[in-house]
N, C-alpha and C. Protein backbone atom coordinates (compact mmCIF):
# COMPACT_ATOMS: atom_id res chain seq x y z
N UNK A 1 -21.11 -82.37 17.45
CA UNK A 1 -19.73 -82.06 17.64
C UNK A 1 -19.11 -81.75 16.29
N UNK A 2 -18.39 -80.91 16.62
CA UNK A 2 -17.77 -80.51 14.83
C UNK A 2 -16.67 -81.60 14.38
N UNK A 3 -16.53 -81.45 13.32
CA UNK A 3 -15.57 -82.25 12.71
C UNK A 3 -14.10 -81.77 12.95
N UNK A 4 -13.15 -82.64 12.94
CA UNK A 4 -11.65 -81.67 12.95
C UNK A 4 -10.75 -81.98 12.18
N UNK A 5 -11.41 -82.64 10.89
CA UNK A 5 -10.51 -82.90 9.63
C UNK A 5 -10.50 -81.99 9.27
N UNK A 6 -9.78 -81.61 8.33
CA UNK A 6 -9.41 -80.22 6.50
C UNK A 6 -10.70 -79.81 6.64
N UNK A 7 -11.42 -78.64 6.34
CA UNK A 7 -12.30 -78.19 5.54
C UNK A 7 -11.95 -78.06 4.16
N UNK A 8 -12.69 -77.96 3.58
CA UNK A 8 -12.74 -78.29 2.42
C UNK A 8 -12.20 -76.68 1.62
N UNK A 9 -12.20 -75.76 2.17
CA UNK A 9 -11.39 -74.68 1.80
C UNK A 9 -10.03 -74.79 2.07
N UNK A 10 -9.37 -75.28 3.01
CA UNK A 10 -7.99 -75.29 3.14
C UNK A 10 -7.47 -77.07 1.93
N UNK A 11 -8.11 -77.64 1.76
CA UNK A 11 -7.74 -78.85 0.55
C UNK A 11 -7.60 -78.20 -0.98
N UNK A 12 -7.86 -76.83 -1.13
CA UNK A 12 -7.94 -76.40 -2.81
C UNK A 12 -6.64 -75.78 -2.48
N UNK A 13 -6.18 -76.06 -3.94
CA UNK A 13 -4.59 -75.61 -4.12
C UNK A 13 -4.50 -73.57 -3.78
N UNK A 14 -4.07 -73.19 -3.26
CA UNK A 14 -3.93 -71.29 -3.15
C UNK A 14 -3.26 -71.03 -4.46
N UNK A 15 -2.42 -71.95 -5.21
CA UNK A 15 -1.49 -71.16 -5.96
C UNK A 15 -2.01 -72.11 -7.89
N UNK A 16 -2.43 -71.75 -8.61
CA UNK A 16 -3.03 -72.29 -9.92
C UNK A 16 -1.62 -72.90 -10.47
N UNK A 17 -2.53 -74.54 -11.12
CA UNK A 17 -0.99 -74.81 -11.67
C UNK A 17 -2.04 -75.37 -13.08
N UNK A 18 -0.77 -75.44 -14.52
CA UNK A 18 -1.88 -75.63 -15.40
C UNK A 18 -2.30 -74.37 -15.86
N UNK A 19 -3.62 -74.95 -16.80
CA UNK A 19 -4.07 -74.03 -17.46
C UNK A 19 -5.29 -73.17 -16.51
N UNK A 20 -5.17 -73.40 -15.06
CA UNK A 20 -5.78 -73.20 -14.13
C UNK A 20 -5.59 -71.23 -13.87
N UNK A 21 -4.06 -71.47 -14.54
CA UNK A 21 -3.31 -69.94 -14.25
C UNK A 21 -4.24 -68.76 -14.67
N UNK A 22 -4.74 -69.17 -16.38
CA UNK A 22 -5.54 -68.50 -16.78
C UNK A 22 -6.37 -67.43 -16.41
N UNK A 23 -7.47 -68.33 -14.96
CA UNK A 23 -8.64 -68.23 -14.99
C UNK A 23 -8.66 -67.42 -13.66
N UNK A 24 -7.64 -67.95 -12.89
CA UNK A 24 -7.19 -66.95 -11.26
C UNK A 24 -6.99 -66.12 -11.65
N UNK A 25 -7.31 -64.52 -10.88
CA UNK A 25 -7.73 -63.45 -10.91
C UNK A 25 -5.72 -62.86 -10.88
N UNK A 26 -5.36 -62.69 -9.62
CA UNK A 26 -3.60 -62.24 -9.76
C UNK A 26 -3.13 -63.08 -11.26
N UNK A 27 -2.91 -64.11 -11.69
CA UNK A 27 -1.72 -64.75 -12.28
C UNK A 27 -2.91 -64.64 -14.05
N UNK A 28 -3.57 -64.20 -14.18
CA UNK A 28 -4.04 -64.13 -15.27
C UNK A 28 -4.02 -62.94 -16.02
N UNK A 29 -3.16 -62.20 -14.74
CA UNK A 29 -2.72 -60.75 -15.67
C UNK A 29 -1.44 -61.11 -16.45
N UNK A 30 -0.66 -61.90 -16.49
CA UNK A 30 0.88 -62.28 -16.59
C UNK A 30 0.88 -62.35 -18.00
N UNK A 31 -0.51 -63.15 -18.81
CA UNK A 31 -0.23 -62.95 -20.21
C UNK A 31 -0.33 -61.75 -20.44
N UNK A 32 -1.33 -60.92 -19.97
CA UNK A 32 -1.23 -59.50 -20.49
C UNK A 32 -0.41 -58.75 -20.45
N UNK A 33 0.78 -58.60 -18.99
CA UNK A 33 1.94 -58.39 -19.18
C UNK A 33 2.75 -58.61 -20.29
N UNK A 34 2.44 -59.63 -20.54
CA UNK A 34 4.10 -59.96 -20.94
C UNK A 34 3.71 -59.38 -22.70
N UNK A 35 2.65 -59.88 -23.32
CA UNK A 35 1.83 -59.13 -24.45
C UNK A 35 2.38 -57.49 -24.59
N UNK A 36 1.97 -57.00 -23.54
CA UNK A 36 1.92 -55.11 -23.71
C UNK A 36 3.71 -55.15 -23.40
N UNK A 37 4.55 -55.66 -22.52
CA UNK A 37 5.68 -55.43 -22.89
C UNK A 37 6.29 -56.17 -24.24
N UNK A 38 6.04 -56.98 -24.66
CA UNK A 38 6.51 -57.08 -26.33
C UNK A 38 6.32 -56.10 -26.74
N UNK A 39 4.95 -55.74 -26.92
CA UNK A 39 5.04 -54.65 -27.96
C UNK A 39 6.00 -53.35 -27.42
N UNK A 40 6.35 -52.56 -26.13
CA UNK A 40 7.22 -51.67 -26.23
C UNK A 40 8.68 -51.49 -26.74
N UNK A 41 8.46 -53.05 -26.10
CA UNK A 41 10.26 -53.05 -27.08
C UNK A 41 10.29 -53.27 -28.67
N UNK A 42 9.22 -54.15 -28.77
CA UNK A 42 9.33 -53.93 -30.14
C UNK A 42 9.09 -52.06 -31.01
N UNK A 43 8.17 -51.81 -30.05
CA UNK A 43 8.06 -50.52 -31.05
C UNK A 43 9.35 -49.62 -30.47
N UNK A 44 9.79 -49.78 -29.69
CA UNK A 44 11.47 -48.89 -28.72
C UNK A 44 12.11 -49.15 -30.19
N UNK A 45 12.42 -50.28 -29.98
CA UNK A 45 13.00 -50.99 -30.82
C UNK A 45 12.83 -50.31 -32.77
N UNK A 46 11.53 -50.13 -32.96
CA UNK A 46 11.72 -49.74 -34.44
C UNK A 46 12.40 -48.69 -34.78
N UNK A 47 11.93 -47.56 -33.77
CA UNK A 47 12.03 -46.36 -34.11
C UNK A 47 14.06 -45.79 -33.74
N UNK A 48 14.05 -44.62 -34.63
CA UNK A 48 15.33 -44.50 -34.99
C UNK A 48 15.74 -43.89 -33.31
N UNK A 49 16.62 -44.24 -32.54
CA UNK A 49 16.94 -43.91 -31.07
C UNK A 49 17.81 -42.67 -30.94
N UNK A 50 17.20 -41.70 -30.45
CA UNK A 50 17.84 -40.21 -30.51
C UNK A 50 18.20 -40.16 -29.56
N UNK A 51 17.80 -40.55 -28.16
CA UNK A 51 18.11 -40.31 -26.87
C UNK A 51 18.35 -41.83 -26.39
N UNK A 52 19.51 -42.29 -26.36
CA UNK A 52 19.97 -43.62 -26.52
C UNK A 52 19.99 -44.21 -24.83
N UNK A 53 19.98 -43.05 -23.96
CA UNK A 53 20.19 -43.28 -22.68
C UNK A 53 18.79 -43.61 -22.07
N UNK A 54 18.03 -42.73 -22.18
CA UNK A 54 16.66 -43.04 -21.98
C UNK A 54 15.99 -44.28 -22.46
N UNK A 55 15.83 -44.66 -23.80
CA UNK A 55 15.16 -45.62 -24.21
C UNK A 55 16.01 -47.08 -24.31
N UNK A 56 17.55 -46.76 -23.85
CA UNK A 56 17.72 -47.74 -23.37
C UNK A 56 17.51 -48.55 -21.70
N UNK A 57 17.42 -47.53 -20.86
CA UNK A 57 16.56 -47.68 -19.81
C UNK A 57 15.08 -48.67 -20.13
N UNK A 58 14.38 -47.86 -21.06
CA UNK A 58 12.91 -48.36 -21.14
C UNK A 58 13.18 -49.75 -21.96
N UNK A 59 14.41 -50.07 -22.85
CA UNK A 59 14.38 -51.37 -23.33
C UNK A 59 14.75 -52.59 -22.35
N UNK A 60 15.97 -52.01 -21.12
CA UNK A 60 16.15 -52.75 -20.18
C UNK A 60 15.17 -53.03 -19.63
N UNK A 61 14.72 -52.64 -19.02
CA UNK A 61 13.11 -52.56 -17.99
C UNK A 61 12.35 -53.72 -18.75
N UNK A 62 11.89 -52.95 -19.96
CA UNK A 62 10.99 -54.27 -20.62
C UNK A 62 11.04 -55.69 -21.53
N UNK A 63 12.41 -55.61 -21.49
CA UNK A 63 13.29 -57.15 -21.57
C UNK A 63 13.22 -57.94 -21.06
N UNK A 64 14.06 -57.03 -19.74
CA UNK A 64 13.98 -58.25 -18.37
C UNK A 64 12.60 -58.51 -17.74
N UNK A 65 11.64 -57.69 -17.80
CA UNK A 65 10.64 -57.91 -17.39
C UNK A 65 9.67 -59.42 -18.07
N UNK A 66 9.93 -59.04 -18.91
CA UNK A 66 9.38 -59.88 -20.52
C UNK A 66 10.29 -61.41 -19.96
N UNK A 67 11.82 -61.33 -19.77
CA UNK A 67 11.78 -62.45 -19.36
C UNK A 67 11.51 -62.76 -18.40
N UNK A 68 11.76 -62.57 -17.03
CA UNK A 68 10.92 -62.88 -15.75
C UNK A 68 9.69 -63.12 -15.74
N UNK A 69 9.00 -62.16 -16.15
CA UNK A 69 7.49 -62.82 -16.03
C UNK A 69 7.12 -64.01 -17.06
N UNK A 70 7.92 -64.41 -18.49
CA UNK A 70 7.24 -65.24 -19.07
C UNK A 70 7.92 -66.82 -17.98
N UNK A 71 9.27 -66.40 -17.33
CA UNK A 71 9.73 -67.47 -16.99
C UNK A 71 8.78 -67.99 -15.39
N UNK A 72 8.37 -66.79 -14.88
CA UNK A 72 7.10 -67.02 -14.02
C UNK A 72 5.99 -67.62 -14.56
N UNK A 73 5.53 -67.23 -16.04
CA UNK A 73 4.43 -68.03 -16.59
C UNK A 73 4.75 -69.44 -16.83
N UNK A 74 5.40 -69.55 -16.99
CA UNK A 74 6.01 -70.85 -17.35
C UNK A 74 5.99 -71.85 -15.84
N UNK A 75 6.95 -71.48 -15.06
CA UNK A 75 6.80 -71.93 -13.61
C UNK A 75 5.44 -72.14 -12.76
N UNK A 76 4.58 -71.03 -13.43
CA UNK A 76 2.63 -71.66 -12.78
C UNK A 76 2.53 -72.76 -13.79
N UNK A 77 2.69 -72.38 -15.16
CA UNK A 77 2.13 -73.71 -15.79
C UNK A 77 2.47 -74.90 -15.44
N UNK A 78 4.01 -75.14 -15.22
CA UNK A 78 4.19 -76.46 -14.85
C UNK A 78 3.78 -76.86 -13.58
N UNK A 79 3.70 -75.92 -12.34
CA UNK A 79 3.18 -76.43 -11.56
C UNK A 79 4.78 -76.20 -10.54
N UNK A 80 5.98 -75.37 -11.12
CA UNK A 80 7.06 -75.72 -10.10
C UNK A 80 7.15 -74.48 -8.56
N UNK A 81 5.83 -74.06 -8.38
CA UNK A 81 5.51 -73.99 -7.03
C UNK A 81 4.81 -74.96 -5.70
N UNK A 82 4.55 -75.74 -6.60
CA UNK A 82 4.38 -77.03 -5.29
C UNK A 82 3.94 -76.83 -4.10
N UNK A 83 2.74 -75.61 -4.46
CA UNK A 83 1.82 -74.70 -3.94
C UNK A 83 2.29 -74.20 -2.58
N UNK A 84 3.36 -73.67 -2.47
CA UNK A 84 4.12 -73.26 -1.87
C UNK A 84 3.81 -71.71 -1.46
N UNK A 85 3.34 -71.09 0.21
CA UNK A 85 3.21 -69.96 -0.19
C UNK A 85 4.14 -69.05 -0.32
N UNK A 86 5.50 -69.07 -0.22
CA UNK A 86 6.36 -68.44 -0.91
C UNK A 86 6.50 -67.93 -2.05
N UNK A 87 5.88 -68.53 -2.92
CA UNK A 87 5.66 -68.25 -4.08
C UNK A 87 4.68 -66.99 -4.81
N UNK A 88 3.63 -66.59 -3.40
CA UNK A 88 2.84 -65.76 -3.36
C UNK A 88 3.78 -64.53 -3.03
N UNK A 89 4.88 -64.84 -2.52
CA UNK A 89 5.13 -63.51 -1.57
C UNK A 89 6.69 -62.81 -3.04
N UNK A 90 7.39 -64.28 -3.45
CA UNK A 90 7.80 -63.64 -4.78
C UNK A 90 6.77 -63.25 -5.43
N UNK A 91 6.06 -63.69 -5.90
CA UNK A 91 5.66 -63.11 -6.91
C UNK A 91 4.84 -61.55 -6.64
N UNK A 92 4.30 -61.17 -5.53
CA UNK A 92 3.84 -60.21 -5.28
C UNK A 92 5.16 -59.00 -5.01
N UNK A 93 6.66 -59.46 -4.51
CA UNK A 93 7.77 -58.76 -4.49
C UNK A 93 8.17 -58.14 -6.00
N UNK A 94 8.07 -59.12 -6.77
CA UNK A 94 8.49 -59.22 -8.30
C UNK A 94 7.90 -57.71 -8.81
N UNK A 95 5.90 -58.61 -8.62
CA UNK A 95 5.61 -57.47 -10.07
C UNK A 95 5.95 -56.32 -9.09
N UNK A 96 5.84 -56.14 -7.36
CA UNK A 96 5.66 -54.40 -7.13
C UNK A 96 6.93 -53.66 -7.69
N UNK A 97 8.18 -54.59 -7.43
CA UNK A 97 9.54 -54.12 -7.80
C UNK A 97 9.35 -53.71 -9.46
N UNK A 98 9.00 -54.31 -10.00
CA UNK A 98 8.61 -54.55 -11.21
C UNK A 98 7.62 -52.85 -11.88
N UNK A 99 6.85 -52.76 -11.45
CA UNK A 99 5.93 -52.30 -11.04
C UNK A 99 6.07 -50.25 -11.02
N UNK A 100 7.38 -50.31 -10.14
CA UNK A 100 8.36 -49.45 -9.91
C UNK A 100 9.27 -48.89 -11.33
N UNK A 101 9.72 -50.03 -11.72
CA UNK A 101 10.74 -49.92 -12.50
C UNK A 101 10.15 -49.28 -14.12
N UNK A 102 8.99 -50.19 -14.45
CA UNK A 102 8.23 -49.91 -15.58
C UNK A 102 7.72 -48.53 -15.53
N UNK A 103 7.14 -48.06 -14.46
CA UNK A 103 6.44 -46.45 -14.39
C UNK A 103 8.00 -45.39 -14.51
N UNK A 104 9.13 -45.93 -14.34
CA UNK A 104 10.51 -45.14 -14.76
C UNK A 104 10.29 -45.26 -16.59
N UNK A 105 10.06 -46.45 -16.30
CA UNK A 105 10.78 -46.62 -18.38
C UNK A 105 9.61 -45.78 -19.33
N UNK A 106 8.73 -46.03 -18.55
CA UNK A 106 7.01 -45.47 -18.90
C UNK A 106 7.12 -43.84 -19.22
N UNK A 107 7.64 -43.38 -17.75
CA UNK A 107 8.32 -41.58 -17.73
C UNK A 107 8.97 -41.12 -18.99
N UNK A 108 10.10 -42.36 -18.62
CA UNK A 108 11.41 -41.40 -20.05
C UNK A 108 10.60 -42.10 -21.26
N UNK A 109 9.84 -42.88 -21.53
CA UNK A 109 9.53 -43.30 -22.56
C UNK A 109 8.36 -42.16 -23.37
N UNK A 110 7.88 -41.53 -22.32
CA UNK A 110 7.51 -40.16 -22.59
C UNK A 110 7.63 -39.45 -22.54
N UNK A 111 9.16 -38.92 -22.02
CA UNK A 111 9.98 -38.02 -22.42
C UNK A 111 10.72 -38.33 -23.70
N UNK A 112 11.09 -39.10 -24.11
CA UNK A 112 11.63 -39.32 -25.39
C UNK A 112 10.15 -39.24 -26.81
N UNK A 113 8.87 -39.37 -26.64
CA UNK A 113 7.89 -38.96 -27.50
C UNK A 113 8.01 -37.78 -27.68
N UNK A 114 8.06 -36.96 -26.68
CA UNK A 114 7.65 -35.59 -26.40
C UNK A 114 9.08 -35.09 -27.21
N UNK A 115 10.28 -35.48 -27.15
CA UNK A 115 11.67 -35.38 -27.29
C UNK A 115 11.81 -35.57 -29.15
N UNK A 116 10.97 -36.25 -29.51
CA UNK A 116 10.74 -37.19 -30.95
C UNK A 116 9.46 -36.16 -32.06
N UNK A 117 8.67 -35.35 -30.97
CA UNK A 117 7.64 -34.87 -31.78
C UNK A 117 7.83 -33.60 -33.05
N UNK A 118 9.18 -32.85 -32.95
CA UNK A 118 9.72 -32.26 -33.88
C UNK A 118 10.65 -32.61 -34.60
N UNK A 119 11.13 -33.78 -34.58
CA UNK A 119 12.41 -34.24 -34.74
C UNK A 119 12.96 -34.73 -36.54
N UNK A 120 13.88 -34.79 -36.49
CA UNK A 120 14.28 -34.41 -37.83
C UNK A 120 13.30 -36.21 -38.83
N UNK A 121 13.47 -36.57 -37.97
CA UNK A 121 13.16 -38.20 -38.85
C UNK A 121 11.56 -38.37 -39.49
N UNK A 122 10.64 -37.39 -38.67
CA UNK A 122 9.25 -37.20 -39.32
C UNK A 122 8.10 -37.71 -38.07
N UNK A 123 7.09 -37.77 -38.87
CA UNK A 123 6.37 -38.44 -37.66
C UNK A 123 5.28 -39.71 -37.09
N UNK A 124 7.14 -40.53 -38.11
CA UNK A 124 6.88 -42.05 -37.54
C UNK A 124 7.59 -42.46 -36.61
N UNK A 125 8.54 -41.99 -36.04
CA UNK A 125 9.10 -41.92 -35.07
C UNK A 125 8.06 -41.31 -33.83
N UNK A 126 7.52 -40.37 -34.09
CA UNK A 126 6.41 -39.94 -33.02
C UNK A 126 5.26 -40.53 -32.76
N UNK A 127 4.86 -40.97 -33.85
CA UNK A 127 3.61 -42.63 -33.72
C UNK A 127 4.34 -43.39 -33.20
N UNK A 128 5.39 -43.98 -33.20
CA UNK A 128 5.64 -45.54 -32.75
C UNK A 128 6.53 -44.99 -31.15
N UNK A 129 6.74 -43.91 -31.19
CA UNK A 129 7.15 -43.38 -29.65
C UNK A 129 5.95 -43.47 -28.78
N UNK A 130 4.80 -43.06 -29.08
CA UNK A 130 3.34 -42.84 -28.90
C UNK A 130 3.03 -44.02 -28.59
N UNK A 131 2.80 -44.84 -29.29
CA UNK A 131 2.51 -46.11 -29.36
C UNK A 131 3.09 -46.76 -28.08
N UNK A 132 4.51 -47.06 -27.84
CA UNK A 132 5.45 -47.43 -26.80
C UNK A 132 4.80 -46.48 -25.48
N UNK A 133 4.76 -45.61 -25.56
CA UNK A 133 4.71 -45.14 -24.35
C UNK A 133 3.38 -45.44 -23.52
N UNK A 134 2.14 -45.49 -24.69
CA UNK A 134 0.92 -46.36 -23.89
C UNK A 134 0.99 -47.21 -23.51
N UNK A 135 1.71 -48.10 -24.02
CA UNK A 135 1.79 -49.39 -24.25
C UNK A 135 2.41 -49.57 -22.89
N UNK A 136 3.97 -48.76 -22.48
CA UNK A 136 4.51 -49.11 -21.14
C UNK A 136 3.28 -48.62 -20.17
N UNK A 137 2.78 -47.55 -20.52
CA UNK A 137 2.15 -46.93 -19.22
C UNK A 137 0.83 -48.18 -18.99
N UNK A 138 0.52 -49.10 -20.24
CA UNK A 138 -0.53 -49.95 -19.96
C UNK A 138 0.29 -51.30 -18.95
N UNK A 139 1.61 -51.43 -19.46
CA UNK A 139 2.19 -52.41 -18.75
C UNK A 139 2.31 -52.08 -17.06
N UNK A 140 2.68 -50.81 -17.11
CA UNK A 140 2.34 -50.46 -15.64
C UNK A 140 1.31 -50.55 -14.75
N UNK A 141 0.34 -50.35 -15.30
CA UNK A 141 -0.81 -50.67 -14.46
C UNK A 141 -0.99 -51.88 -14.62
N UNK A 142 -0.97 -52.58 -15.23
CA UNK A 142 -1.00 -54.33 -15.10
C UNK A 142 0.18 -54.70 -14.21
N UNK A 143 1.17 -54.37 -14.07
CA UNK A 143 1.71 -54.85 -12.88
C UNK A 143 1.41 -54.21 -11.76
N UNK A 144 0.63 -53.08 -11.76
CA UNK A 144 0.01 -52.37 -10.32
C UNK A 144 -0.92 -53.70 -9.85
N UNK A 145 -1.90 -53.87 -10.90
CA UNK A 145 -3.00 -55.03 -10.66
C UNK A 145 -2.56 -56.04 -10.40
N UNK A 146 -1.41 -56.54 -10.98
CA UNK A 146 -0.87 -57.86 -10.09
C UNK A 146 -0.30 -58.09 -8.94
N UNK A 147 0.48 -56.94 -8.75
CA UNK A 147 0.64 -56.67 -7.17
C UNK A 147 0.20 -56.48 -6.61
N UNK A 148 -1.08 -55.86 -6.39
CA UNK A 148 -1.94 -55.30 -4.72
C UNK A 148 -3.23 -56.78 -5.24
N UNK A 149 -3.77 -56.92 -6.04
CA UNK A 149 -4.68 -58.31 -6.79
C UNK A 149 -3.64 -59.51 -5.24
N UNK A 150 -3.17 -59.98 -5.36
CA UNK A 150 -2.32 -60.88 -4.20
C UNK A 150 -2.91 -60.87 -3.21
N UNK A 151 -3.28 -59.37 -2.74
CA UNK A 151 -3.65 -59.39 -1.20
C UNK A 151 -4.83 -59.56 -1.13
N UNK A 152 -5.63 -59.61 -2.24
CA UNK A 152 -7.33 -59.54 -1.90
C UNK A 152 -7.75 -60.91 -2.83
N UNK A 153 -6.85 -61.87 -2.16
CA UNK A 153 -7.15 -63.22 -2.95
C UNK A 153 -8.42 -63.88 -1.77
């Protein structure tokens, strides 16, 4: 006769708390996120801003992103999902919204390189435009991977 306690698959936590976050496949992209968006704003950020509308778009985007997701990293580490699956379904809402928003800042962020490559200031402004714009387009696909990564847990 079978047993009709827990199996032993439904007793393991679904959601990593700890340094557990790391090592799970979805929530171990989050440092890499948040890594590749520093650097866009920082390099947005160096370069002299010619098109103030655009790359302020791409600085919004990767601000708030930068804080949300570190404040998500933070929230697996401590553990304040309380393995809750709600928490699966934000966070999979987050990065796609997320996700969305970055492949915009990613666009004008390469429209403003392309915008930067003759431009009167030289071409360090076009390296560190360059630079930013991989950098978002790398942040984008890391939040592609953290969003659809959810469903094939």
């Amino acid at each position: 006769m079978a047993s009709v306690g827990p199996s032993a698959a439904s007793t393991q936590p679904a959601l990593p708390s700890g340094p557990a976050v790391f090592k799970t496949i979805p929530y171990a992209f989050i440092l890499p996120e948040i890594l590749c968006g520093t650097w866009v704003w920082i390099l947005v950020a160096a370069t002299s801003v010619s098109l103030p509308l655009l790359q302020g778009w791409v600085m919004y985007v990767s601000l708030t992103s930068w804080l949300i997701s570190l404040l998500l990293l933070l929230s697996y580490l401590l553990g304040y999902h309380r393995n809750s699956e709600n928490w699966k379904v934000l966070d999979s809402l987050y990065h796609g919204a997320t996700a969305i928003l970055y492949m915009s800042a990613a666009v004008l962020q390469a429209n403003a390189t392309i915008n930067s490559e003759f431009s009167i200031n030289g071409p360090l402004n076009y390296q560190l435009n360059s630079a930013a714009s991989f950098f978002a387009f790398l942040t984008t696909f890391l939040y592609i991977l953290h969003a659809f990564s959810i469903y094939y847990q």
